[in-house]
Protein backbone atom coordinates (compact mmCIF):
# COMPACT_ATOMS: atom_id res chain seq x y z
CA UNK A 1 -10.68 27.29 46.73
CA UNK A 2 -8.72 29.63 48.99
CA UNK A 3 -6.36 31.90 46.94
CA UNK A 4 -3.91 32.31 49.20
CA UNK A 5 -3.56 28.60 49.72
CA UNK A 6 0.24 27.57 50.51
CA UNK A 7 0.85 25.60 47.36
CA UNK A 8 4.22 24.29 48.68
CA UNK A 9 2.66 21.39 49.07
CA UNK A 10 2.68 20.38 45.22
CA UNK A 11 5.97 18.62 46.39
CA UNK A 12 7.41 20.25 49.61
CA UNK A 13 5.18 17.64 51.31
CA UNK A 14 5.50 14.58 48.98
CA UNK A 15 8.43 12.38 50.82
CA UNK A 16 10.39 10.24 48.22
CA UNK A 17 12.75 7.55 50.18
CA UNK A 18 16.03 6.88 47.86
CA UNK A 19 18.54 6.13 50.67
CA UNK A 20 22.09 4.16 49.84
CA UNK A 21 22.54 2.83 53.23
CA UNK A 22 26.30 2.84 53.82
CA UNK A 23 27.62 1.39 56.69
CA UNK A 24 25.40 -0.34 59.69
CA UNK A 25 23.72 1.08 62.43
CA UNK A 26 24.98 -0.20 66.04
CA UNK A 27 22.81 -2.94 66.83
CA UNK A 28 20.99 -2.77 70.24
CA UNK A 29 19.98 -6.53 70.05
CA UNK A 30 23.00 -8.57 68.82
CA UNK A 31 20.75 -10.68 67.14
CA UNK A 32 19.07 -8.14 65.32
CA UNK A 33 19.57 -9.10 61.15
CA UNK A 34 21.04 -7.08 59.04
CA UNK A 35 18.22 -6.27 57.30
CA UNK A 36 16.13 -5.51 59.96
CA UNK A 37 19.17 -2.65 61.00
CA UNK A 38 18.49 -1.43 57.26
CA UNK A 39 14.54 -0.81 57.46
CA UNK A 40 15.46 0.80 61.08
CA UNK A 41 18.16 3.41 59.63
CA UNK A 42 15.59 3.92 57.03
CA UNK A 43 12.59 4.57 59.27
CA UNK A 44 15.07 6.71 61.17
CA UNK A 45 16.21 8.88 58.45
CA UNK A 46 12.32 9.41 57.35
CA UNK A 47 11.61 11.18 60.90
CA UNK A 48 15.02 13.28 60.20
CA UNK A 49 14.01 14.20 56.92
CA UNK A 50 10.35 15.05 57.91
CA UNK A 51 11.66 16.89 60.43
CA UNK A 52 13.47 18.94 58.81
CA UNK A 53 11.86 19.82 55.61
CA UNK A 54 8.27 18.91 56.12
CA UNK A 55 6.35 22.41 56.10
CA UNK A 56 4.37 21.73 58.91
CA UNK A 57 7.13 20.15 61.00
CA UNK A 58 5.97 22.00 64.35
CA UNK A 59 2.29 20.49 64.17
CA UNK A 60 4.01 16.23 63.53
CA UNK A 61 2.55 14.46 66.84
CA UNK A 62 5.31 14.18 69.52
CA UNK A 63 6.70 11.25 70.59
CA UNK A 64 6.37 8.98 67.09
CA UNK A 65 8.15 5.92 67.60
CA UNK A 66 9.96 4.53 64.16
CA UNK A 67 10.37 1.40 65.26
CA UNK A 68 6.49 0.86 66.69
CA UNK A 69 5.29 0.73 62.72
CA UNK A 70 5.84 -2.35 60.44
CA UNK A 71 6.01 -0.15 56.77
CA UNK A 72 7.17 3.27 55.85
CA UNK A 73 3.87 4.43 54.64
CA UNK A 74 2.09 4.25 58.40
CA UNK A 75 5.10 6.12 59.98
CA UNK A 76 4.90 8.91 57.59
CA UNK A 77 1.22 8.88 58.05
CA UNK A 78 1.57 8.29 61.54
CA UNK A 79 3.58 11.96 61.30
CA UNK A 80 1.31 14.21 59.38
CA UNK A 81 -0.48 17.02 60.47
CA UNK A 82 -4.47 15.81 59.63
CA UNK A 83 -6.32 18.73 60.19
CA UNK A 84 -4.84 20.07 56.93
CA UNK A 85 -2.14 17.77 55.56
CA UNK A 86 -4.30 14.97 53.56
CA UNK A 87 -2.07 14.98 50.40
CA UNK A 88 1.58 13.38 51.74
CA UNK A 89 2.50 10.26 51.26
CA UNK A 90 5.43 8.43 50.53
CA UNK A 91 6.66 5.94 47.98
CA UNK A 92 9.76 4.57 45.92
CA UNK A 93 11.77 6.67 43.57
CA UNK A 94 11.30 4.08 40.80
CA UNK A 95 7.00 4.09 41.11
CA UNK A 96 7.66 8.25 41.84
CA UNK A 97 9.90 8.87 38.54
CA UNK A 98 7.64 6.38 36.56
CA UNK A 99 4.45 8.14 37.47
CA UNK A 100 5.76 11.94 37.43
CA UNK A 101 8.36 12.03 34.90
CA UNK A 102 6.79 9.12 32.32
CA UNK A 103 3.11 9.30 33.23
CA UNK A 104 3.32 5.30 33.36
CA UNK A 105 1.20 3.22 36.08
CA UNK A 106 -0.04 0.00 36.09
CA UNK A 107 -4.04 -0.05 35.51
CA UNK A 108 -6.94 0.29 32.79
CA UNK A 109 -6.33 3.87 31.70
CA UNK A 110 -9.33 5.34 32.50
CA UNK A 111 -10.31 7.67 34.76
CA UNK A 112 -13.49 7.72 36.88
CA UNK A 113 -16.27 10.01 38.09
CA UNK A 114 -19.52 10.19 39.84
CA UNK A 115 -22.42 12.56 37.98
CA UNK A 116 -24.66 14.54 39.26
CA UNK A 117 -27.08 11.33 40.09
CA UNK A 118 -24.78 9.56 41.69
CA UNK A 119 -23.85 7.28 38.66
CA UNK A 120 -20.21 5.96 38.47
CA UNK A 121 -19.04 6.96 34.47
CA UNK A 122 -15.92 7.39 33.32
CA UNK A 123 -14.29 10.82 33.10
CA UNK A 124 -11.60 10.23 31.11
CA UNK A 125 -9.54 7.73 28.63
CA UNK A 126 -5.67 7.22 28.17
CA UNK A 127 -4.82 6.79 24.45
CA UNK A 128 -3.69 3.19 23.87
CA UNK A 129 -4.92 1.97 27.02
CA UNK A 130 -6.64 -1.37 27.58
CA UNK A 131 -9.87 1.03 28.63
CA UNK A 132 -9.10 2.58 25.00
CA UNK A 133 -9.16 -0.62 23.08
CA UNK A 134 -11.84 -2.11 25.19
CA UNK A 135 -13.76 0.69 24.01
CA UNK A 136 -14.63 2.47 26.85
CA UNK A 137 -15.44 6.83 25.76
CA UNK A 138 -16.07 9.73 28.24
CA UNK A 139 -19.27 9.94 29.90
CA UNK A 140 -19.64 5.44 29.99
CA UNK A 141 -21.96 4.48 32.37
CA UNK A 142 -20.37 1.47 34.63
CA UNK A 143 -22.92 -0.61 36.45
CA UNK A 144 -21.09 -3.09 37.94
CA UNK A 145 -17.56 -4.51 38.30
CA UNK A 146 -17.25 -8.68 38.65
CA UNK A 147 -20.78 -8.66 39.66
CA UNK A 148 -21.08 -5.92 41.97
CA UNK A 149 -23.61 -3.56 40.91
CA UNK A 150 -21.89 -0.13 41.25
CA UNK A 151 -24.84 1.30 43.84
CA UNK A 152 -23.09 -1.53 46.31
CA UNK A 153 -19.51 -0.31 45.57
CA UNK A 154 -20.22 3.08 46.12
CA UNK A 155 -22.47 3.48 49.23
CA UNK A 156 -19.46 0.76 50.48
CA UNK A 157 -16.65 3.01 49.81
CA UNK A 158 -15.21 -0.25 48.31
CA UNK A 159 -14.07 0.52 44.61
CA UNK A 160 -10.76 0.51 44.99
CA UNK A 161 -10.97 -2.75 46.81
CA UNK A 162 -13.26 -4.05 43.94
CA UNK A 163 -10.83 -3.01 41.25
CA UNK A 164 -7.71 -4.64 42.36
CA UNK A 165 -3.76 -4.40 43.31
CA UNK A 166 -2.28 -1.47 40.99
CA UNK A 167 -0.47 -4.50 39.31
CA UNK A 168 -0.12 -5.82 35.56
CA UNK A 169 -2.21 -8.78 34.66
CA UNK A 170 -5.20 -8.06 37.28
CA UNK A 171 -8.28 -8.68 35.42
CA UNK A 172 -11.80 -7.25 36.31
CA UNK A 173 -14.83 -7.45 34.50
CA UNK A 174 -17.36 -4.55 33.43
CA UNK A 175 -21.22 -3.79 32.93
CA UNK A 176 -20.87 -0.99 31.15
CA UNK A 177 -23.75 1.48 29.06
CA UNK A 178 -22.07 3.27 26.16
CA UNK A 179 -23.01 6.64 25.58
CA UNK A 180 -25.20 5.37 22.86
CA UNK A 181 -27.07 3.12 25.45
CA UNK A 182 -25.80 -0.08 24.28
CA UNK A 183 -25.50 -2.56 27.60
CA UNK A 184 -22.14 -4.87 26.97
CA UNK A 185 -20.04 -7.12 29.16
CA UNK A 186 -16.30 -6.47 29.05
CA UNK A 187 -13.48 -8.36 30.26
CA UNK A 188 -10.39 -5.76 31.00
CA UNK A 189 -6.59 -6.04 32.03
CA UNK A 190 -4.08 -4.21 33.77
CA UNK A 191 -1.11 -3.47 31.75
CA UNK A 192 1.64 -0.27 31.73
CA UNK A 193 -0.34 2.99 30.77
CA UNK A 194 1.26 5.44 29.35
CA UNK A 195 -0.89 9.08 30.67
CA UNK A 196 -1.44 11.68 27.91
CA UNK A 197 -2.15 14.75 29.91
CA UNK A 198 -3.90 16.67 27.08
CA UNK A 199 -6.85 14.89 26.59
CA UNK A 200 -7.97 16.89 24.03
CA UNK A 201 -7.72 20.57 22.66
CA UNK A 202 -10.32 22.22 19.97
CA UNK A 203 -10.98 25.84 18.96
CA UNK A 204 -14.70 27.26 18.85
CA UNK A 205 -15.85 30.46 17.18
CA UNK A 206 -18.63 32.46 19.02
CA UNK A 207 -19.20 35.59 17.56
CA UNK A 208 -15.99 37.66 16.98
CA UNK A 209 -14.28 35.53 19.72
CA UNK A 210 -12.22 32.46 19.22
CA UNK A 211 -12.07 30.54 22.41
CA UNK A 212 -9.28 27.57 23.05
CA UNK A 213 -10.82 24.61 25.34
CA UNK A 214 -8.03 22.47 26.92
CA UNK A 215 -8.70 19.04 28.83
CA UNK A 216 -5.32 18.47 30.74
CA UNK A 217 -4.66 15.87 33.50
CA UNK A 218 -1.00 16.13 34.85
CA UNK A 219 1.57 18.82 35.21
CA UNK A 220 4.39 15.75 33.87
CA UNK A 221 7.77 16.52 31.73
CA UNK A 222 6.15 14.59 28.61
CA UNK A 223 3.04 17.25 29.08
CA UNK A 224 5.64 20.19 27.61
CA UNK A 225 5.63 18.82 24.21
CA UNK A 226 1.52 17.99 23.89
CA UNK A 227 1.27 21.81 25.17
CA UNK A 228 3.09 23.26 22.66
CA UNK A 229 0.78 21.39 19.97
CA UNK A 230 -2.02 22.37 21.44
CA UNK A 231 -1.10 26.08 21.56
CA UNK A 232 0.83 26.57 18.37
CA UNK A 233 -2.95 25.62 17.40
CA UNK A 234 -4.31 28.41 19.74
CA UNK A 235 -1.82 30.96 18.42
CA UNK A 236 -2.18 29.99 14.49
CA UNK A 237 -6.10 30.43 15.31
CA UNK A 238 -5.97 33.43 16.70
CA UNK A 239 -7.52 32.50 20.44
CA UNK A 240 -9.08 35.29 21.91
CA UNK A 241 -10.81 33.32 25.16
CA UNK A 242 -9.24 30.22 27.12
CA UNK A 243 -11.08 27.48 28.69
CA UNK A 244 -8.81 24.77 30.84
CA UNK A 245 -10.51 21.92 32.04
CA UNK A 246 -8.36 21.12 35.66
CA UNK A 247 -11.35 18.91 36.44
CA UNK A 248 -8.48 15.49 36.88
CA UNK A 249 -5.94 17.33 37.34
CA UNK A 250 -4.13 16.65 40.67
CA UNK A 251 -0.61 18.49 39.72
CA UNK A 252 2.52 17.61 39.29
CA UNK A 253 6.03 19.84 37.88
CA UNK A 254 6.03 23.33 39.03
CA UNK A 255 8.14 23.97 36.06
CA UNK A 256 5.69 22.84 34.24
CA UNK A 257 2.89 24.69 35.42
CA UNK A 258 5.27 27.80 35.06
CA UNK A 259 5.37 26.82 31.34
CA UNK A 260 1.90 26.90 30.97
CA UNK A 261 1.46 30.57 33.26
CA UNK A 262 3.60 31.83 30.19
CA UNK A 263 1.26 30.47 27.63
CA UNK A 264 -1.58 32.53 28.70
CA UNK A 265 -0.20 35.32 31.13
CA UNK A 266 -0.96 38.98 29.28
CA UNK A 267 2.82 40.21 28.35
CA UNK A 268 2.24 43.22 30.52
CA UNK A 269 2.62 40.49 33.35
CA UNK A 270 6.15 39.49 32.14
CA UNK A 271 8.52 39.66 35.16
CA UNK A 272 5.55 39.81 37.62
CA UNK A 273 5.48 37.33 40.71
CA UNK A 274 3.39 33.92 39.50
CA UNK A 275 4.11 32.33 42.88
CA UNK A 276 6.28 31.94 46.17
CA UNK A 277 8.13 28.95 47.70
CA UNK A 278 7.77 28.97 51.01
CA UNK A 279 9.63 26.44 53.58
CA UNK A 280 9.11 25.73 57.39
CA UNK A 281 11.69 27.55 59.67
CA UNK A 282 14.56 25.14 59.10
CA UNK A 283 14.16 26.08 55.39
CA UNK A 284 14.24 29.64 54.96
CA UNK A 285 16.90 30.46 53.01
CA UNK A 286 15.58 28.10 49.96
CA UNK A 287 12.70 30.71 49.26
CA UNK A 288 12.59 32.28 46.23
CA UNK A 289 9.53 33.40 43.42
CA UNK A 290 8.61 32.29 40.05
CA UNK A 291 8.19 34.98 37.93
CA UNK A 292 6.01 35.08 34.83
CA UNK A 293 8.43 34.68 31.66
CA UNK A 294 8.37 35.08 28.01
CA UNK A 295 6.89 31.91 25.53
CA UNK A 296 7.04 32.19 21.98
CA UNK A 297 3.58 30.40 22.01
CA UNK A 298 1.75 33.04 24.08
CA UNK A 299 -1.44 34.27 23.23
CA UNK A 300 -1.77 37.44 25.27
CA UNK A 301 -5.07 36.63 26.99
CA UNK A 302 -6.84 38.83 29.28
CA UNK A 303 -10.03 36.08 29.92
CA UNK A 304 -9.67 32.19 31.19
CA UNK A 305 -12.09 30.18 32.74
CA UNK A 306 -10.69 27.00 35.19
CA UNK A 307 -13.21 24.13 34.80
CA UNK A 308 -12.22 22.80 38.58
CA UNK A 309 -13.18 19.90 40.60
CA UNK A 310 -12.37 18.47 44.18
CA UNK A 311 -9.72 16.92 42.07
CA UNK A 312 -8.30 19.86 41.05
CA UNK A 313 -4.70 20.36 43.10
CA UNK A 314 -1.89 21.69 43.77
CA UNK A 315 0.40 22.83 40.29
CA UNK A 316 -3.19 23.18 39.33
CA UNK A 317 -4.08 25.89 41.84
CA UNK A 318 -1.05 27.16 41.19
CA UNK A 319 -1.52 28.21 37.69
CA UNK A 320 -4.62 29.35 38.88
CA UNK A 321 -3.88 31.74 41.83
CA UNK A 322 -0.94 32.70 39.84
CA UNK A 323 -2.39 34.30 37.16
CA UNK A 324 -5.50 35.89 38.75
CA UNK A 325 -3.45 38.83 39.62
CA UNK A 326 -3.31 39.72 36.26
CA UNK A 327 -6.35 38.78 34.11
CA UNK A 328 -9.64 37.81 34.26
CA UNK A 329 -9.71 34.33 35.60
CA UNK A 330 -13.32 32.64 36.23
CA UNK A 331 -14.03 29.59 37.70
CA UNK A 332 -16.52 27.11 36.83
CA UNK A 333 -17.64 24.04 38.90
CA UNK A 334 -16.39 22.74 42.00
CA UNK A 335 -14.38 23.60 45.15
CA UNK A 336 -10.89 22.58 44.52
């Protein structure tokens, strides 16, 4: 991971199209419908708004035509800058707001991973899940999905193909290997999952020390409350050392991930720079810094260790970079 990564990204670079279209656009073809005139103001006001607030605006590829792409997902594609840009996309305020703000999508609830072997396990489990009452626990071996052993799936790059539309009611059936080594067929649904983002939270005494380890998943509004359970613990117990584990954690809320620097920061660090917005030229004058702030729950720390993965992103980094300025801050695992 590069410290001084430009983490304006986290949502500088995520598009999110809620346009009332008001009025109509003046038709070139008479015959044009009226809805067609509505997807064209809409593909037009994406290249306006990239234009003017995407951060790498002077790298987009000249001459992109809005009207040459049939969906709003390949023109924004169509406009990013590759070599570095391979986290923008865009989608509906409803699926944006359900995912960010509830932590609600439509799938099994679990998340996966590939170990060290090149097995396909599961990482994770959302409480309440159809993954969670099917049983499924950290570390589950899957060996094949509706008769595809997962060997095939992988060296074919096909998995999410193999799993389904993001949609509720989509059934797929596992092979799984408990951790206990039990082999079991399971039938499992899509339905609404609701994402806990602290997976779990325990305290460990080694020596004089009393380290905090934290599993959390998503910088979301609901994650505010779980924190400050998880912490009050921390605090109550005295933590001395803090463990995160960003390993699934793409980002999300920079507040968020503020609220979470001032968890951990030393005091000393109060008032002290966590992190800079910064815009493309069009954009200047909306830069400002996030300064480290006061948290009744703050433990003080001068040690953490960052359990990171090459799913470990954005607010994630953030937190990260942020408060290596001002304490010890180790990281363990992979490249971000």
């Amino acid at each position: 991971m590069q410290s001084n990564k430009n983490w304006k990204i986290i949502f500088g670079s995520l598009l999110v199209v809620s346009y009332l279209i008001v009025g109509c656009r003046e038709k070139e073809d008479e015959e044009q419908s009226y809805e067609d005139a509505v997807v064209n103001q809409i593909k037009d006001k994406i290249v306006e708004t990239m234009d003017d607030f995407y951060f790498w605006r002077e790298n987009i590829p000249p001459g992109v035509d809005p009207l040459a792409f049939s969906d709003y997902s390949s023109l924004v594609d169509a406009m990013l800058y590759k070599p570095i840009d391979k986290w923008s996309y865009i989608t509906s305020k409803e699926e944006f707001d359900a995912l960010t703000r509830a932590g609600q999508y439509a799938g099994h609830g679990f998340v996966q991973s590939i170990d060290v072997e090149g097995n396909l396990r599961i990482g994770a489990v959302f409480k309440d899940s159809p993954a969670d009452q099917a049983g499924f626990k950290r570390s589950t071996k899957i060996l094949s999905i509706n008769g595809k052993s997962t060997e095939e799936i992988l060296a074919t790059n096909t998995l999410t193909e193999v799993i389904g539309a993001r949609e509720v009611g989509v059934v797929n059936n596992f092979r799984i290997e408990d951790p206990d080594g039990t082999v079991r067929d399971v039938q499992v649904n899509k339905a609404i999952v609701t994402q806990n983002t602290v997976m779990h939270h325990q305290i460990e005494t080694v020596g004089n020390k009393k380290i905090g380890y934290l599993v959390f998943m998503a910088f979301r509004e609901s994650s505010i409350a779980e924190l400050d359970v998880a912490f009050a613990e921390f605090k109550a117990a005295g933590v001395t050392d803090l463990i995160i584990d960003f390993r699934y954690n793409g980002g999300g809320f920079v507040n968020v991930a503020e609220y979470l620097a001032n968890m951990i920061a030393p005091t000393s660090s109060v008032g002290q720079i966590l992190a800079k917005y910064t815009f493309n030229s069009r954009q200047t004058s909306r830069e400002e810094s996030l300064r480290i702030g006061a948290n009744s729950l703050n433990l003080n720390l001068q040690r953490m260790v960052a359990i990171t993965s090459p799913g470990t992103a954005s607010a994630s980094e953030l937190v990260i970079n942020g408060l290596e300025p001002f304490m010890d801050v180790k990281l363990v695992g992979e490249q971000t």
